[in-house]
N, C-alpha and C. Protein backbone atom coordinates (compact mmCIF):
# COMPACT_ATOMS: atom_id res chain seq x y z
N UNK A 1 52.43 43.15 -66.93
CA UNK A 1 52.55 42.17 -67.99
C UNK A 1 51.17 41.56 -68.24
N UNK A 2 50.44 41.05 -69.94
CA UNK A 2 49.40 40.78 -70.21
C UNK A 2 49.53 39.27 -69.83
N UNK A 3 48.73 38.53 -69.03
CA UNK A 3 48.88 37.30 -69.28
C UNK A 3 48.08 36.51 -69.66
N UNK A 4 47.84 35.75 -71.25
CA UNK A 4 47.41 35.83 -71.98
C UNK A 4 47.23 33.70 -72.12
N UNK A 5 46.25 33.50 -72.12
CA UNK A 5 46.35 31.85 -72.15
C UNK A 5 45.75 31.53 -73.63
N UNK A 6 46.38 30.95 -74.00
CA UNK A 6 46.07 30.26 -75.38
C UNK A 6 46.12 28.74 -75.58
N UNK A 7 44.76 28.40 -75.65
CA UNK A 7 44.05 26.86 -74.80
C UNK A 7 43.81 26.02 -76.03
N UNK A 8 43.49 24.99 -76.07
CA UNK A 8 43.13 24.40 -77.55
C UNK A 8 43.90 22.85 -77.64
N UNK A 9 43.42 21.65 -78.36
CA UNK A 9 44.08 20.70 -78.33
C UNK A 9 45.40 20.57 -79.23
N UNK A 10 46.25 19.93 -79.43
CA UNK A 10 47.34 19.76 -79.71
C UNK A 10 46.80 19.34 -81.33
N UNK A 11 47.36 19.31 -82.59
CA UNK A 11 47.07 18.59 -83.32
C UNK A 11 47.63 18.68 -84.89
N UNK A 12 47.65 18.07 -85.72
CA UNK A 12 48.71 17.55 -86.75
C UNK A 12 47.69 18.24 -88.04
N UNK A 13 49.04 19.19 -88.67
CA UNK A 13 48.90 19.76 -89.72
C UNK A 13 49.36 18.95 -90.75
N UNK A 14 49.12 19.23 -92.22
CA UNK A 14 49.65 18.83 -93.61
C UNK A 14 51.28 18.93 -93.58
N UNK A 15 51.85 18.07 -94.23
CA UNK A 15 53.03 18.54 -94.34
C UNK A 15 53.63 19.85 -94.56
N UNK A 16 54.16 20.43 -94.69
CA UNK A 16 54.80 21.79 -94.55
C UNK A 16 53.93 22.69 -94.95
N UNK A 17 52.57 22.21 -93.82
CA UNK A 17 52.11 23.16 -93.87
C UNK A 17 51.95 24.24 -93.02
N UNK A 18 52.30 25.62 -93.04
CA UNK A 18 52.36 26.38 -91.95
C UNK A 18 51.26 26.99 -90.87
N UNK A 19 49.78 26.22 -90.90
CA UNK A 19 48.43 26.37 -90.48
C UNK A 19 48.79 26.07 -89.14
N UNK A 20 47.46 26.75 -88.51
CA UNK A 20 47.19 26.17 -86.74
C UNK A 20 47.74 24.62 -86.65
N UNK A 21 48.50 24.52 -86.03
CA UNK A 21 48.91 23.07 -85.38
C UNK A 21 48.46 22.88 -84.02
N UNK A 22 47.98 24.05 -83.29
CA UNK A 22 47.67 23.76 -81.67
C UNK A 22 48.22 25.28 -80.81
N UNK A 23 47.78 25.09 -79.95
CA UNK A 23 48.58 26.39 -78.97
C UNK A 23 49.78 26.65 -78.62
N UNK A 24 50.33 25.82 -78.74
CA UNK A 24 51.89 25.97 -78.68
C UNK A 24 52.48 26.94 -80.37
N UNK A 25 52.16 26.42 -81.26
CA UNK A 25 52.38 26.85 -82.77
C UNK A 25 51.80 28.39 -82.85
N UNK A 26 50.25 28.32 -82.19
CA UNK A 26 50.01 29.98 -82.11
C UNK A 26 50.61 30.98 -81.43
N UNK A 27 50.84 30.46 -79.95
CA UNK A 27 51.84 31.14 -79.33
C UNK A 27 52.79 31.60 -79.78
N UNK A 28 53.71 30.60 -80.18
CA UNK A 28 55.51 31.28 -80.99
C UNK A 28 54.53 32.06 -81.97
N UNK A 29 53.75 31.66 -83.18
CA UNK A 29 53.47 32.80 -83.92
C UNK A 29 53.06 34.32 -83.33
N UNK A 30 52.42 34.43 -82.42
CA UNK A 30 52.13 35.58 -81.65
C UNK A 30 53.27 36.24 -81.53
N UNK A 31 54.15 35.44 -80.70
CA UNK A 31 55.16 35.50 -79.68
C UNK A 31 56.11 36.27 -80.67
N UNK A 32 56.09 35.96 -82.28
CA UNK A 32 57.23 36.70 -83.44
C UNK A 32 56.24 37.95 -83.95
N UNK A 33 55.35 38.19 -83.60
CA UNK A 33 54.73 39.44 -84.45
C UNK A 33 54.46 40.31 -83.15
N UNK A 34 54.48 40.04 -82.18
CA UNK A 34 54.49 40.96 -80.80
C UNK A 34 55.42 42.41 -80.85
N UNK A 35 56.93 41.88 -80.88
CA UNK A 35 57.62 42.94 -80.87
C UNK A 35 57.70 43.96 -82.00
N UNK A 36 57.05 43.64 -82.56
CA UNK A 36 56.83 44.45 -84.18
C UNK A 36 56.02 45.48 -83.16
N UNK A 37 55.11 45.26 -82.88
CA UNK A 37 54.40 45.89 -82.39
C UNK A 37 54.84 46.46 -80.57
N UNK A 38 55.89 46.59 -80.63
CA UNK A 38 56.20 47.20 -79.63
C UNK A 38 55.82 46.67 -78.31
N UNK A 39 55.57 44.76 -77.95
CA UNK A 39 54.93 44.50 -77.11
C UNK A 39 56.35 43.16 -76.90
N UNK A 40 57.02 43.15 -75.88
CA UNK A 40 58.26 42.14 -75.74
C UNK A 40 57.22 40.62 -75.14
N UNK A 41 57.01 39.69 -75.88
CA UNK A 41 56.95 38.21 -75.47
C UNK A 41 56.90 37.20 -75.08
N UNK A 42 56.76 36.46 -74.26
CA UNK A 42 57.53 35.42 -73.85
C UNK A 42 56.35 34.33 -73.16
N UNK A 43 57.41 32.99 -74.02
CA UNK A 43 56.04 32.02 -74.29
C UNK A 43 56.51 30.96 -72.70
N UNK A 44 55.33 30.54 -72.47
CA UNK A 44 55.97 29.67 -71.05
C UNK A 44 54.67 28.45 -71.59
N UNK A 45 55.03 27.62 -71.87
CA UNK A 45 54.27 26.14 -72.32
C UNK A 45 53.84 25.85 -70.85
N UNK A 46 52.51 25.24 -71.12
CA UNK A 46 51.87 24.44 -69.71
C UNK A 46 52.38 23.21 -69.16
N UNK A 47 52.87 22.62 -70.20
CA UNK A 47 53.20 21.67 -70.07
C UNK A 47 54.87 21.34 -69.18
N UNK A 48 55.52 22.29 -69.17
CA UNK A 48 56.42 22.71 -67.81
C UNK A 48 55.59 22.87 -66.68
N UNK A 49 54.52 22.59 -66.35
CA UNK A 49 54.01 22.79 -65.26
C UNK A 49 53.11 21.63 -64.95
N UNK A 50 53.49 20.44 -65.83
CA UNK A 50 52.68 19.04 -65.54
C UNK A 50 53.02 18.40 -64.22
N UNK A 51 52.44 17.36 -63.54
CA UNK A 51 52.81 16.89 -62.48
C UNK A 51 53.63 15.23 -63.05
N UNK A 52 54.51 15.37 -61.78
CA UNK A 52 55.31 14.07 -62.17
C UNK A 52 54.95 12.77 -63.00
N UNK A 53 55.09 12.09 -63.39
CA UNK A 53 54.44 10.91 -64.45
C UNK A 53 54.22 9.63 -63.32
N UNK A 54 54.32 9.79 -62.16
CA UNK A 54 53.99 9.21 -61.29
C UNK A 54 52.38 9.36 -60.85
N UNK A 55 52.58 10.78 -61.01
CA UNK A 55 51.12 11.20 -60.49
C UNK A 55 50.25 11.21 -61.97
N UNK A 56 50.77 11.50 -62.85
CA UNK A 56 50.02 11.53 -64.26
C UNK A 56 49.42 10.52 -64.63
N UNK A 57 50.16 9.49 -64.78
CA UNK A 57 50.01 8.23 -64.57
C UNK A 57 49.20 7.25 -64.32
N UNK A 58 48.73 7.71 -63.23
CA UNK A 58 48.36 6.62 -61.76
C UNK A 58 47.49 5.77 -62.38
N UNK A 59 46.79 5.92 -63.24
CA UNK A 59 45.39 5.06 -63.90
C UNK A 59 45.95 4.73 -65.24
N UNK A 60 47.14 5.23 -65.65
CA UNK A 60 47.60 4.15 -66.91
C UNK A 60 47.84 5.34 -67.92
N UNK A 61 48.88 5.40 -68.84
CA UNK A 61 49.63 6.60 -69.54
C UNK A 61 48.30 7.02 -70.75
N UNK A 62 46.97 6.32 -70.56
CA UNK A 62 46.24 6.82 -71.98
C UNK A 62 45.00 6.66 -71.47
N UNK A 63 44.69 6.92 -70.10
CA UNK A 63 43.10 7.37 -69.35
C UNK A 63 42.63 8.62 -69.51
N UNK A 64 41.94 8.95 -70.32
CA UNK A 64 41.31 10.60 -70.80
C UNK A 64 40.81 11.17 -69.62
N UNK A 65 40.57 10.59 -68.31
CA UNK A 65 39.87 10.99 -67.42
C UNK A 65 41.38 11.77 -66.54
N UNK A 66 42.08 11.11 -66.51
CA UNK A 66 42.92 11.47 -65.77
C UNK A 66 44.01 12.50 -66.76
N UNK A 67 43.76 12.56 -68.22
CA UNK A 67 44.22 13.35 -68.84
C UNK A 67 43.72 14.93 -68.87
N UNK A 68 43.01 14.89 -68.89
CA UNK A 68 41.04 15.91 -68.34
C UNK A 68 41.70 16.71 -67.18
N UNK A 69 42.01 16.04 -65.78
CA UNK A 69 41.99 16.57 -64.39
C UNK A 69 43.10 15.92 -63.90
N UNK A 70 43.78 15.30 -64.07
CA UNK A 70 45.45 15.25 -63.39
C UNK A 70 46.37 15.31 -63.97
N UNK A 71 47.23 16.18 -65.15
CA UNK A 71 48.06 16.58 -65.75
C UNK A 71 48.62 17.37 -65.24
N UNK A 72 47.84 18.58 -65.38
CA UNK A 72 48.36 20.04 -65.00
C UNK A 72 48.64 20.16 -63.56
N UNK A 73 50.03 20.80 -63.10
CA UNK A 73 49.38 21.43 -61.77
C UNK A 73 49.11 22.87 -62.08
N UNK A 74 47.81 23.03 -61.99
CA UNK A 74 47.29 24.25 -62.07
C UNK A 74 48.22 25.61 -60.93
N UNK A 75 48.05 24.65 -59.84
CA UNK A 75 48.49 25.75 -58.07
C UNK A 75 49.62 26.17 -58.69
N UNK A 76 50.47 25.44 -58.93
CA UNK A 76 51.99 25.59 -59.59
C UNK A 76 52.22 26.55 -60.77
N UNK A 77 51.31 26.14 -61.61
CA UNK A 77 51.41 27.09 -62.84
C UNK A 77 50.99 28.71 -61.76
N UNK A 78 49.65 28.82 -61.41
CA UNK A 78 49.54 30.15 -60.36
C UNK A 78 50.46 30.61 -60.13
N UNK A 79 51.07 30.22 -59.01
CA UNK A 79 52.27 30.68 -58.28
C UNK A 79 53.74 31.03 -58.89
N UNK A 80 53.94 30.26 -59.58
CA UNK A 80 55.22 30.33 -60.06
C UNK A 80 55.23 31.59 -61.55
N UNK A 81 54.08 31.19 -62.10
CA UNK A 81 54.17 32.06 -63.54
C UNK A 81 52.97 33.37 -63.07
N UNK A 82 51.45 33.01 -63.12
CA UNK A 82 50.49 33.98 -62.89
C UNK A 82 50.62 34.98 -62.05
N UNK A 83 50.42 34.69 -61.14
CA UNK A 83 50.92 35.66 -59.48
C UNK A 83 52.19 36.30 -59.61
N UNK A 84 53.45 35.67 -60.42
CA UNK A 84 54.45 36.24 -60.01
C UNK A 84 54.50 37.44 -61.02
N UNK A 85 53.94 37.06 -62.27
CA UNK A 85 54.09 38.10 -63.22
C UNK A 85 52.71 39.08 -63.50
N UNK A 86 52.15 38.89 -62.36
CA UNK A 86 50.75 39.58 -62.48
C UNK A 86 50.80 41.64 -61.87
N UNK A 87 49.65 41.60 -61.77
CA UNK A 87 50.23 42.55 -60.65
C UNK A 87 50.68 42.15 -58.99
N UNK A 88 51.15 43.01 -58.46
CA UNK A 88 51.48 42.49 -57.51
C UNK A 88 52.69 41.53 -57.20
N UNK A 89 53.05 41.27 -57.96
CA UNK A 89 53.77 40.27 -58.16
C UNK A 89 55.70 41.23 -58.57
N UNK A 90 56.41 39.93 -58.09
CA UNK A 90 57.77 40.55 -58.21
C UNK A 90 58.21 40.72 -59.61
N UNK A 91 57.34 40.01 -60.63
CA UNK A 91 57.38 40.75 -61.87
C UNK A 91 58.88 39.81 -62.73
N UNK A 92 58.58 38.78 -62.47
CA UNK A 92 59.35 37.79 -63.17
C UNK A 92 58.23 36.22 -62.82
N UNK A 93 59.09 34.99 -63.24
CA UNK A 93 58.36 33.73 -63.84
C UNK A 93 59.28 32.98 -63.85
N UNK A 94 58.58 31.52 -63.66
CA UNK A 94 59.52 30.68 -63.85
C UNK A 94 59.03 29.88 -65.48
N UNK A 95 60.33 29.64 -65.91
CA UNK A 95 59.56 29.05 -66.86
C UNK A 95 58.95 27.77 -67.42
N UNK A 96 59.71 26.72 -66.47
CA UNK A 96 59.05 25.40 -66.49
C UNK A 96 59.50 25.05 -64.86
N UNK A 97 58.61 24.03 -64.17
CA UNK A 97 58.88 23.87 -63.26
C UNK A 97 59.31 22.20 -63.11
N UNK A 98 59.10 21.29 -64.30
CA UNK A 98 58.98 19.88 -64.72
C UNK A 98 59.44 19.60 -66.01
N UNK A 99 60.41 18.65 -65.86
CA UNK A 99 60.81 17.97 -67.36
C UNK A 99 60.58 16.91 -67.71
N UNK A 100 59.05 16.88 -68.82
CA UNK A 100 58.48 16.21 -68.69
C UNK A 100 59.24 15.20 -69.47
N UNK A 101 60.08 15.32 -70.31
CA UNK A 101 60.90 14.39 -70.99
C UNK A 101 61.85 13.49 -69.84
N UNK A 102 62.30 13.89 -69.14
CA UNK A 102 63.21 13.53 -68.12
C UNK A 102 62.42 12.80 -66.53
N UNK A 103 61.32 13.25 -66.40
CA UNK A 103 60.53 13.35 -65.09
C UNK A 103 61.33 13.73 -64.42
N UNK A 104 61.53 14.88 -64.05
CA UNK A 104 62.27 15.38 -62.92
C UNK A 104 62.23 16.71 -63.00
N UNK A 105 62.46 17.44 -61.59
CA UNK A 105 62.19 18.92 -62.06
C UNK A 105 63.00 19.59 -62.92
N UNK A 106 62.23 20.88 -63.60
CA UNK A 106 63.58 21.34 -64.46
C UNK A 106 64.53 21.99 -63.62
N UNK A 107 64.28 22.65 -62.78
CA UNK A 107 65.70 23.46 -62.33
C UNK A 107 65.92 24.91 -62.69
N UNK A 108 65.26 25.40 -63.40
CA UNK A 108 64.89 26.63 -63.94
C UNK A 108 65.15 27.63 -62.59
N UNK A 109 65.68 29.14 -63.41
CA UNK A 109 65.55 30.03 -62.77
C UNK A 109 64.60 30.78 -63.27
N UNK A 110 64.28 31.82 -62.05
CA UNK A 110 63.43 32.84 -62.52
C UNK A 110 63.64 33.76 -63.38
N UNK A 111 62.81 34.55 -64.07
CA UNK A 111 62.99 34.95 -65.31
C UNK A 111 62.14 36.57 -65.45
N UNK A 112 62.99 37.45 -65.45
CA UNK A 112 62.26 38.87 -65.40
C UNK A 112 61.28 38.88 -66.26
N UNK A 113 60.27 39.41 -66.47
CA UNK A 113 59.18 40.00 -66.64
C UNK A 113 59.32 40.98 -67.89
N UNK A 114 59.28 40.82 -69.12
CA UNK A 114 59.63 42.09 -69.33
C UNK A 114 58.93 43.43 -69.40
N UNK A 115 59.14 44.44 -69.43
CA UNK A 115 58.32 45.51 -68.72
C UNK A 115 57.02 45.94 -70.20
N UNK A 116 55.70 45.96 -69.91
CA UNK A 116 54.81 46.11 -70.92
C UNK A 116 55.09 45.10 -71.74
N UNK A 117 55.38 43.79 -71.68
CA UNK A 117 55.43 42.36 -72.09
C UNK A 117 53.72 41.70 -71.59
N UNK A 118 53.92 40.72 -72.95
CA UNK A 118 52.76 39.88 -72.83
C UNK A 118 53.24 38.28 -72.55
N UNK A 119 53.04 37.63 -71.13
CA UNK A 119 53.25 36.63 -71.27
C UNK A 119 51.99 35.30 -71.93
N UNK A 120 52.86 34.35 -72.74
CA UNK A 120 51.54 33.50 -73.70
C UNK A 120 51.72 32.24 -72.73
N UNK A 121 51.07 31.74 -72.36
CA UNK A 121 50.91 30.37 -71.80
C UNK A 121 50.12 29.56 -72.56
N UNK A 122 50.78 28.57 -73.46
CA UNK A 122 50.01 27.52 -74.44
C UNK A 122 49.56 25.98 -73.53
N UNK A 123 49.08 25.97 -73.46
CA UNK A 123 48.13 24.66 -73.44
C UNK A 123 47.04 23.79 -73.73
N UNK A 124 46.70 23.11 -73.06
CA UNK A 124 45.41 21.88 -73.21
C UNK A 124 44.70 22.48 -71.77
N UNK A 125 43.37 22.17 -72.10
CA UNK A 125 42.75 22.65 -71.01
C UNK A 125 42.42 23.42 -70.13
N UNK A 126 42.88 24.71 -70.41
CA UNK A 126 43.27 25.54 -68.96
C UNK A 126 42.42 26.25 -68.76
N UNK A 127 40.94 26.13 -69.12
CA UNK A 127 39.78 27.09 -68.80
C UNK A 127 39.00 26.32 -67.34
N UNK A 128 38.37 26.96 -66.67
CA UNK A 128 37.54 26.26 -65.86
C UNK A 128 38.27 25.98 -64.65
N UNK A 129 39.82 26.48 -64.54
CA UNK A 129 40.45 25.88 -63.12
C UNK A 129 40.77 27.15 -61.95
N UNK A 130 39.96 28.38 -62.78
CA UNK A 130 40.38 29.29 -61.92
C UNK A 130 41.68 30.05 -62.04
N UNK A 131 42.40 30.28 -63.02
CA UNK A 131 43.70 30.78 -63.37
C UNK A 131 43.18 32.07 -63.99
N UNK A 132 44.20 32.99 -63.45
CA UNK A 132 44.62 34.23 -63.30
C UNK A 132 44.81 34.96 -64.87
N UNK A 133 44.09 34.29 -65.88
CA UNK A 133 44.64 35.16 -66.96
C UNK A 133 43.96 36.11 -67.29
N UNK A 134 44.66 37.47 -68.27
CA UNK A 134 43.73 38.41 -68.35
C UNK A 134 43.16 38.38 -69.55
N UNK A 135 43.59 37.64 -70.20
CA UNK A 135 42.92 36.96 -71.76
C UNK A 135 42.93 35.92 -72.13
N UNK A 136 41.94 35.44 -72.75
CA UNK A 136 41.87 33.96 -73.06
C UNK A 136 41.54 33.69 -74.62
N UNK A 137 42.99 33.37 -75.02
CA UNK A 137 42.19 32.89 -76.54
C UNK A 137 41.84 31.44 -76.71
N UNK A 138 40.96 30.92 -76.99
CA UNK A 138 40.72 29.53 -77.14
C UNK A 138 40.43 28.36 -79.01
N UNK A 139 41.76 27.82 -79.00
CA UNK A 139 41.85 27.28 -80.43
C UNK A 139 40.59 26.63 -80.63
N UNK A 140 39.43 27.11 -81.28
CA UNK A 140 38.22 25.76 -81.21
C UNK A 140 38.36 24.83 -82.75
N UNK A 141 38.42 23.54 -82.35
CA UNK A 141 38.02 22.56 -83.28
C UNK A 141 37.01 21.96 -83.10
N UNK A 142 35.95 21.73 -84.21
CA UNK A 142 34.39 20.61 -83.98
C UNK A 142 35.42 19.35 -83.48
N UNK A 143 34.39 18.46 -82.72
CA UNK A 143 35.05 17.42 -82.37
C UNK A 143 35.22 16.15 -84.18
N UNK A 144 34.32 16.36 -85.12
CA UNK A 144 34.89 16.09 -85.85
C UNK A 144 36.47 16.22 -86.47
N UNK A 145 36.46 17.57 -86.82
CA UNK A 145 37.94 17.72 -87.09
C UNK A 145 39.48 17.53 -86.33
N UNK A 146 38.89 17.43 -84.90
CA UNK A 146 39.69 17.25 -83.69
C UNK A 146 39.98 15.94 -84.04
N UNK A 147 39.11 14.62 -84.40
CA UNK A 147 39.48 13.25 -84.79
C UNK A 147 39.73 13.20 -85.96
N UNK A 148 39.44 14.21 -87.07
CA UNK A 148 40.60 13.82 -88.05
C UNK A 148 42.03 14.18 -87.65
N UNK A 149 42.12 15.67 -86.99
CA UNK A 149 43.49 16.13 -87.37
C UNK A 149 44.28 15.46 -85.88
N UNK A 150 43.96 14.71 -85.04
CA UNK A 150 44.56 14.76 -83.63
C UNK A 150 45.79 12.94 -84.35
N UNK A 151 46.45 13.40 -84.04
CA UNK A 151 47.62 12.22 -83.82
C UNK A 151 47.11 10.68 -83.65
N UNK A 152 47.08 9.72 -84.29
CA UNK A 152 46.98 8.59 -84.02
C UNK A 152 47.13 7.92 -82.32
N UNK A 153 48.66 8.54 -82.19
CA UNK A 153 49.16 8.01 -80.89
C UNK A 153 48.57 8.83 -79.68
N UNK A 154 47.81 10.06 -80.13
CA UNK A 154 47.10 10.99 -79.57
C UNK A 154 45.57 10.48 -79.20
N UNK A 155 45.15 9.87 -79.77
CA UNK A 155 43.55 10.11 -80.33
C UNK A 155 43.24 9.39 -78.98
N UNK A 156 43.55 8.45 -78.07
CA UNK A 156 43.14 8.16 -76.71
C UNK A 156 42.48 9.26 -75.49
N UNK A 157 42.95 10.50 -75.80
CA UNK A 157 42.45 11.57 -75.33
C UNK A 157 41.41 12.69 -75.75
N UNK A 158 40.65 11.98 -77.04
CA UNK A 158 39.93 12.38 -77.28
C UNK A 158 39.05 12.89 -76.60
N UNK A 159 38.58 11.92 -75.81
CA UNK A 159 37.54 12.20 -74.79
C UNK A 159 37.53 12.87 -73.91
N UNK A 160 38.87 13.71 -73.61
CA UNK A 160 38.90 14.50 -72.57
C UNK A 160 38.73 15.53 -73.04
N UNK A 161 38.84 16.18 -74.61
CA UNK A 161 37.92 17.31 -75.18
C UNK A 161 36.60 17.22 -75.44
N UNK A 162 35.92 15.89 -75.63
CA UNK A 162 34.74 15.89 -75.97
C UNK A 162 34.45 16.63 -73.73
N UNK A 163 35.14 16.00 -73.25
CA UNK A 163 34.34 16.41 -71.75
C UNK A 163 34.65 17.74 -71.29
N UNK A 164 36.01 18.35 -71.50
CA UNK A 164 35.71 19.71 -71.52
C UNK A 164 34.85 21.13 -72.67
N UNK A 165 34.77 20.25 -73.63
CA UNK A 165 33.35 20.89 -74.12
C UNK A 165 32.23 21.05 -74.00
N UNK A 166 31.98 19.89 -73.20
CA UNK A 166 30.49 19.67 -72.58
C UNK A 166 30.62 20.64 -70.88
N UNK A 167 31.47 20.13 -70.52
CA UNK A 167 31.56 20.30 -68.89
C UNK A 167 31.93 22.43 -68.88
N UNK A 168 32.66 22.68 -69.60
CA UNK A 168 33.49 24.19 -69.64
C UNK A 168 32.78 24.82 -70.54
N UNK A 169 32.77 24.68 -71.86
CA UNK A 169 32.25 25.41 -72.80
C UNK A 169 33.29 26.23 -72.80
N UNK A 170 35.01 26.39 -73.70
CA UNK A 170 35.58 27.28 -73.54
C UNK A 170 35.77 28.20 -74.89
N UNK A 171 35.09 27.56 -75.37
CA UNK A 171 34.59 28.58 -76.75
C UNK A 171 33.90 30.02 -75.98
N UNK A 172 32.89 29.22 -75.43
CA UNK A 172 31.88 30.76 -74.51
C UNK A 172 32.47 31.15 -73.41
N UNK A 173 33.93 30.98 -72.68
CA UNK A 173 34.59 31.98 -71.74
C UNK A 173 35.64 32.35 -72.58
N UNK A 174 36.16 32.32 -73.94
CA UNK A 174 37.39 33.03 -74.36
C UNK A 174 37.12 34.39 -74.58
N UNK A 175 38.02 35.51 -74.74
CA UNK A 175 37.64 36.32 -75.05
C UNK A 175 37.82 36.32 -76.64
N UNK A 176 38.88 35.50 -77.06
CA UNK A 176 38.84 35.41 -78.64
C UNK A 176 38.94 33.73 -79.05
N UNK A 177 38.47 33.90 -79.93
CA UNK A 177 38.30 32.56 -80.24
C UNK A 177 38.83 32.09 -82.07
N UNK A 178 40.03 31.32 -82.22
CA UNK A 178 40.59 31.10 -83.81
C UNK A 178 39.84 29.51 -83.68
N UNK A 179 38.97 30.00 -84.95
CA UNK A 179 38.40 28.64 -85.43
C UNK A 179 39.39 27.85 -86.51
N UNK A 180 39.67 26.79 -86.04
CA UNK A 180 40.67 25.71 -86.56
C UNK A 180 40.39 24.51 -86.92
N UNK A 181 38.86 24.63 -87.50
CA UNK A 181 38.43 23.36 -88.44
C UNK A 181 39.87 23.07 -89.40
N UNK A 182 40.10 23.75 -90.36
CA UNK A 182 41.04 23.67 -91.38
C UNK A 182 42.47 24.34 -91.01
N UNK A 183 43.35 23.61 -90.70
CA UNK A 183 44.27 24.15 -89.82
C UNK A 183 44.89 25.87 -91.05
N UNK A 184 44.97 25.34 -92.56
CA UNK A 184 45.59 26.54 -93.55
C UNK A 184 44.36 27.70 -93.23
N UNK A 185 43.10 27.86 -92.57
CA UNK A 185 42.32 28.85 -92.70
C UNK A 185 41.90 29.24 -91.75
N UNK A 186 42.54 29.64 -90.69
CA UNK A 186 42.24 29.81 -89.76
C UNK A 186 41.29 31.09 -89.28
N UNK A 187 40.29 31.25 -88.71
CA UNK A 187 39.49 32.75 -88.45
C UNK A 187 39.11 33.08 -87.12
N UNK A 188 39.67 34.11 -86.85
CA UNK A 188 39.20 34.70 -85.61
C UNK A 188 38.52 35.66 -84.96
N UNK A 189 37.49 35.06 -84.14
CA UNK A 189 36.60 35.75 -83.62
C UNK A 189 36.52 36.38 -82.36
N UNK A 190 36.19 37.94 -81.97
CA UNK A 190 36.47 38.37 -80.38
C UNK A 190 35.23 38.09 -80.44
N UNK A 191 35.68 37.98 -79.02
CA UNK A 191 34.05 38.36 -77.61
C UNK A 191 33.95 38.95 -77.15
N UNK A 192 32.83 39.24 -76.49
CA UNK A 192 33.05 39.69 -75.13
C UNK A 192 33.58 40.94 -74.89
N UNK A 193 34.62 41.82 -74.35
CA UNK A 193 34.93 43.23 -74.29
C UNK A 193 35.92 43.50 -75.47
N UNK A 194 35.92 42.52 -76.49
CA UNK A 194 36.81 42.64 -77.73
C UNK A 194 36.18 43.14 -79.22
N UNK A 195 34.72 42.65 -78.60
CA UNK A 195 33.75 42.69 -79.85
C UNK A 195 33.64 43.94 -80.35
């Protein structure tokens, strides 16, 4: 199975408009033109793999620093999704391990693999922690457009993209990269062994 991370901040399109909204929005889009192509799916959000809101928390629900480096559990996401559906691996996934609506775990079972399937893992951040993917597409926005298009109730976390841009550079480890200044025009560029 391909496992495929699709990284990029979260962020607010035009009204019905059907443009990049964030990695989650590219994913399902992927995730519906896959099997056309003879490749079976399946999207597992990062955000099933956040740590309790206890631990998220700890410095106050809108600290960019702690939004940056204590959200994710990375180990967790590994183990449960990467490793299991990698090679080597028993060739299934879990698909969330946390409900983040609920704080509590989800309860989830494991989930086969499907055979010559691409799994998409959408998130915030996930370059730079050492995760197992074999592709990396990365949504880039200038940090201008990131503060127009990012959520009001959002925009406190700004700063934790301005610091993984500086600190990661995940424009220069993706292997593809959809530029998402204008969420209706989106363009994408390979790298690297894609070019």
């Amino acid at each position: 199975m391909l496992r495929v991370a699709v990284d990029g901040p979260e962020l607010s399109t035009p009204d019905g408009d059907r443009g990049v909204a964030g990695p989650g929005g590219l994913a399902s889009r992927l995730a519906e033109l896959l099997p056309a192509r003879s490749r079976p799916a399946v999207v597992v959000p990062a955000e099933g793999f956040f740590r309790p809101a206890s631990l998220r928390f700890e410095h106050g629900r809108t600290d960019p620093d702690a939004r940056y480096s204590d959200w994710l559990d990375s180990g967790a996401l590994s183990r449960e999704v990467l490793d299991r559906a990698g090679p080597g691996g028993p060739g299934e996934y879990l698909p969330a391990l946390w409900d983040v609506a609920r704080d509590r775990a989800a309860r989830a079972a494991y989930r086969p693999a499907p055979a010559g399937g691409v799994l998409l893992v959408p998130g915030a951040l996930l370059q730079g922690l050492g995760l197992a993917f074999d592709v990396v597409v990365h949504l880039r926005v200038s940090p201008a457009a990131r503060r127009r298009r990012t959520p009001a109730d959002q925009a406190w976390a700004l700063p934790a993209f301005d610091r993984y841009d500086a600190e990661v550079d995940p424009a220069a480890l993706a292997d593809a990269v959809v530029l998402a200044d204008h969420a209706d025009r989106p363009a994408l560029v390979l790298q690297g062994r894609f070019a």
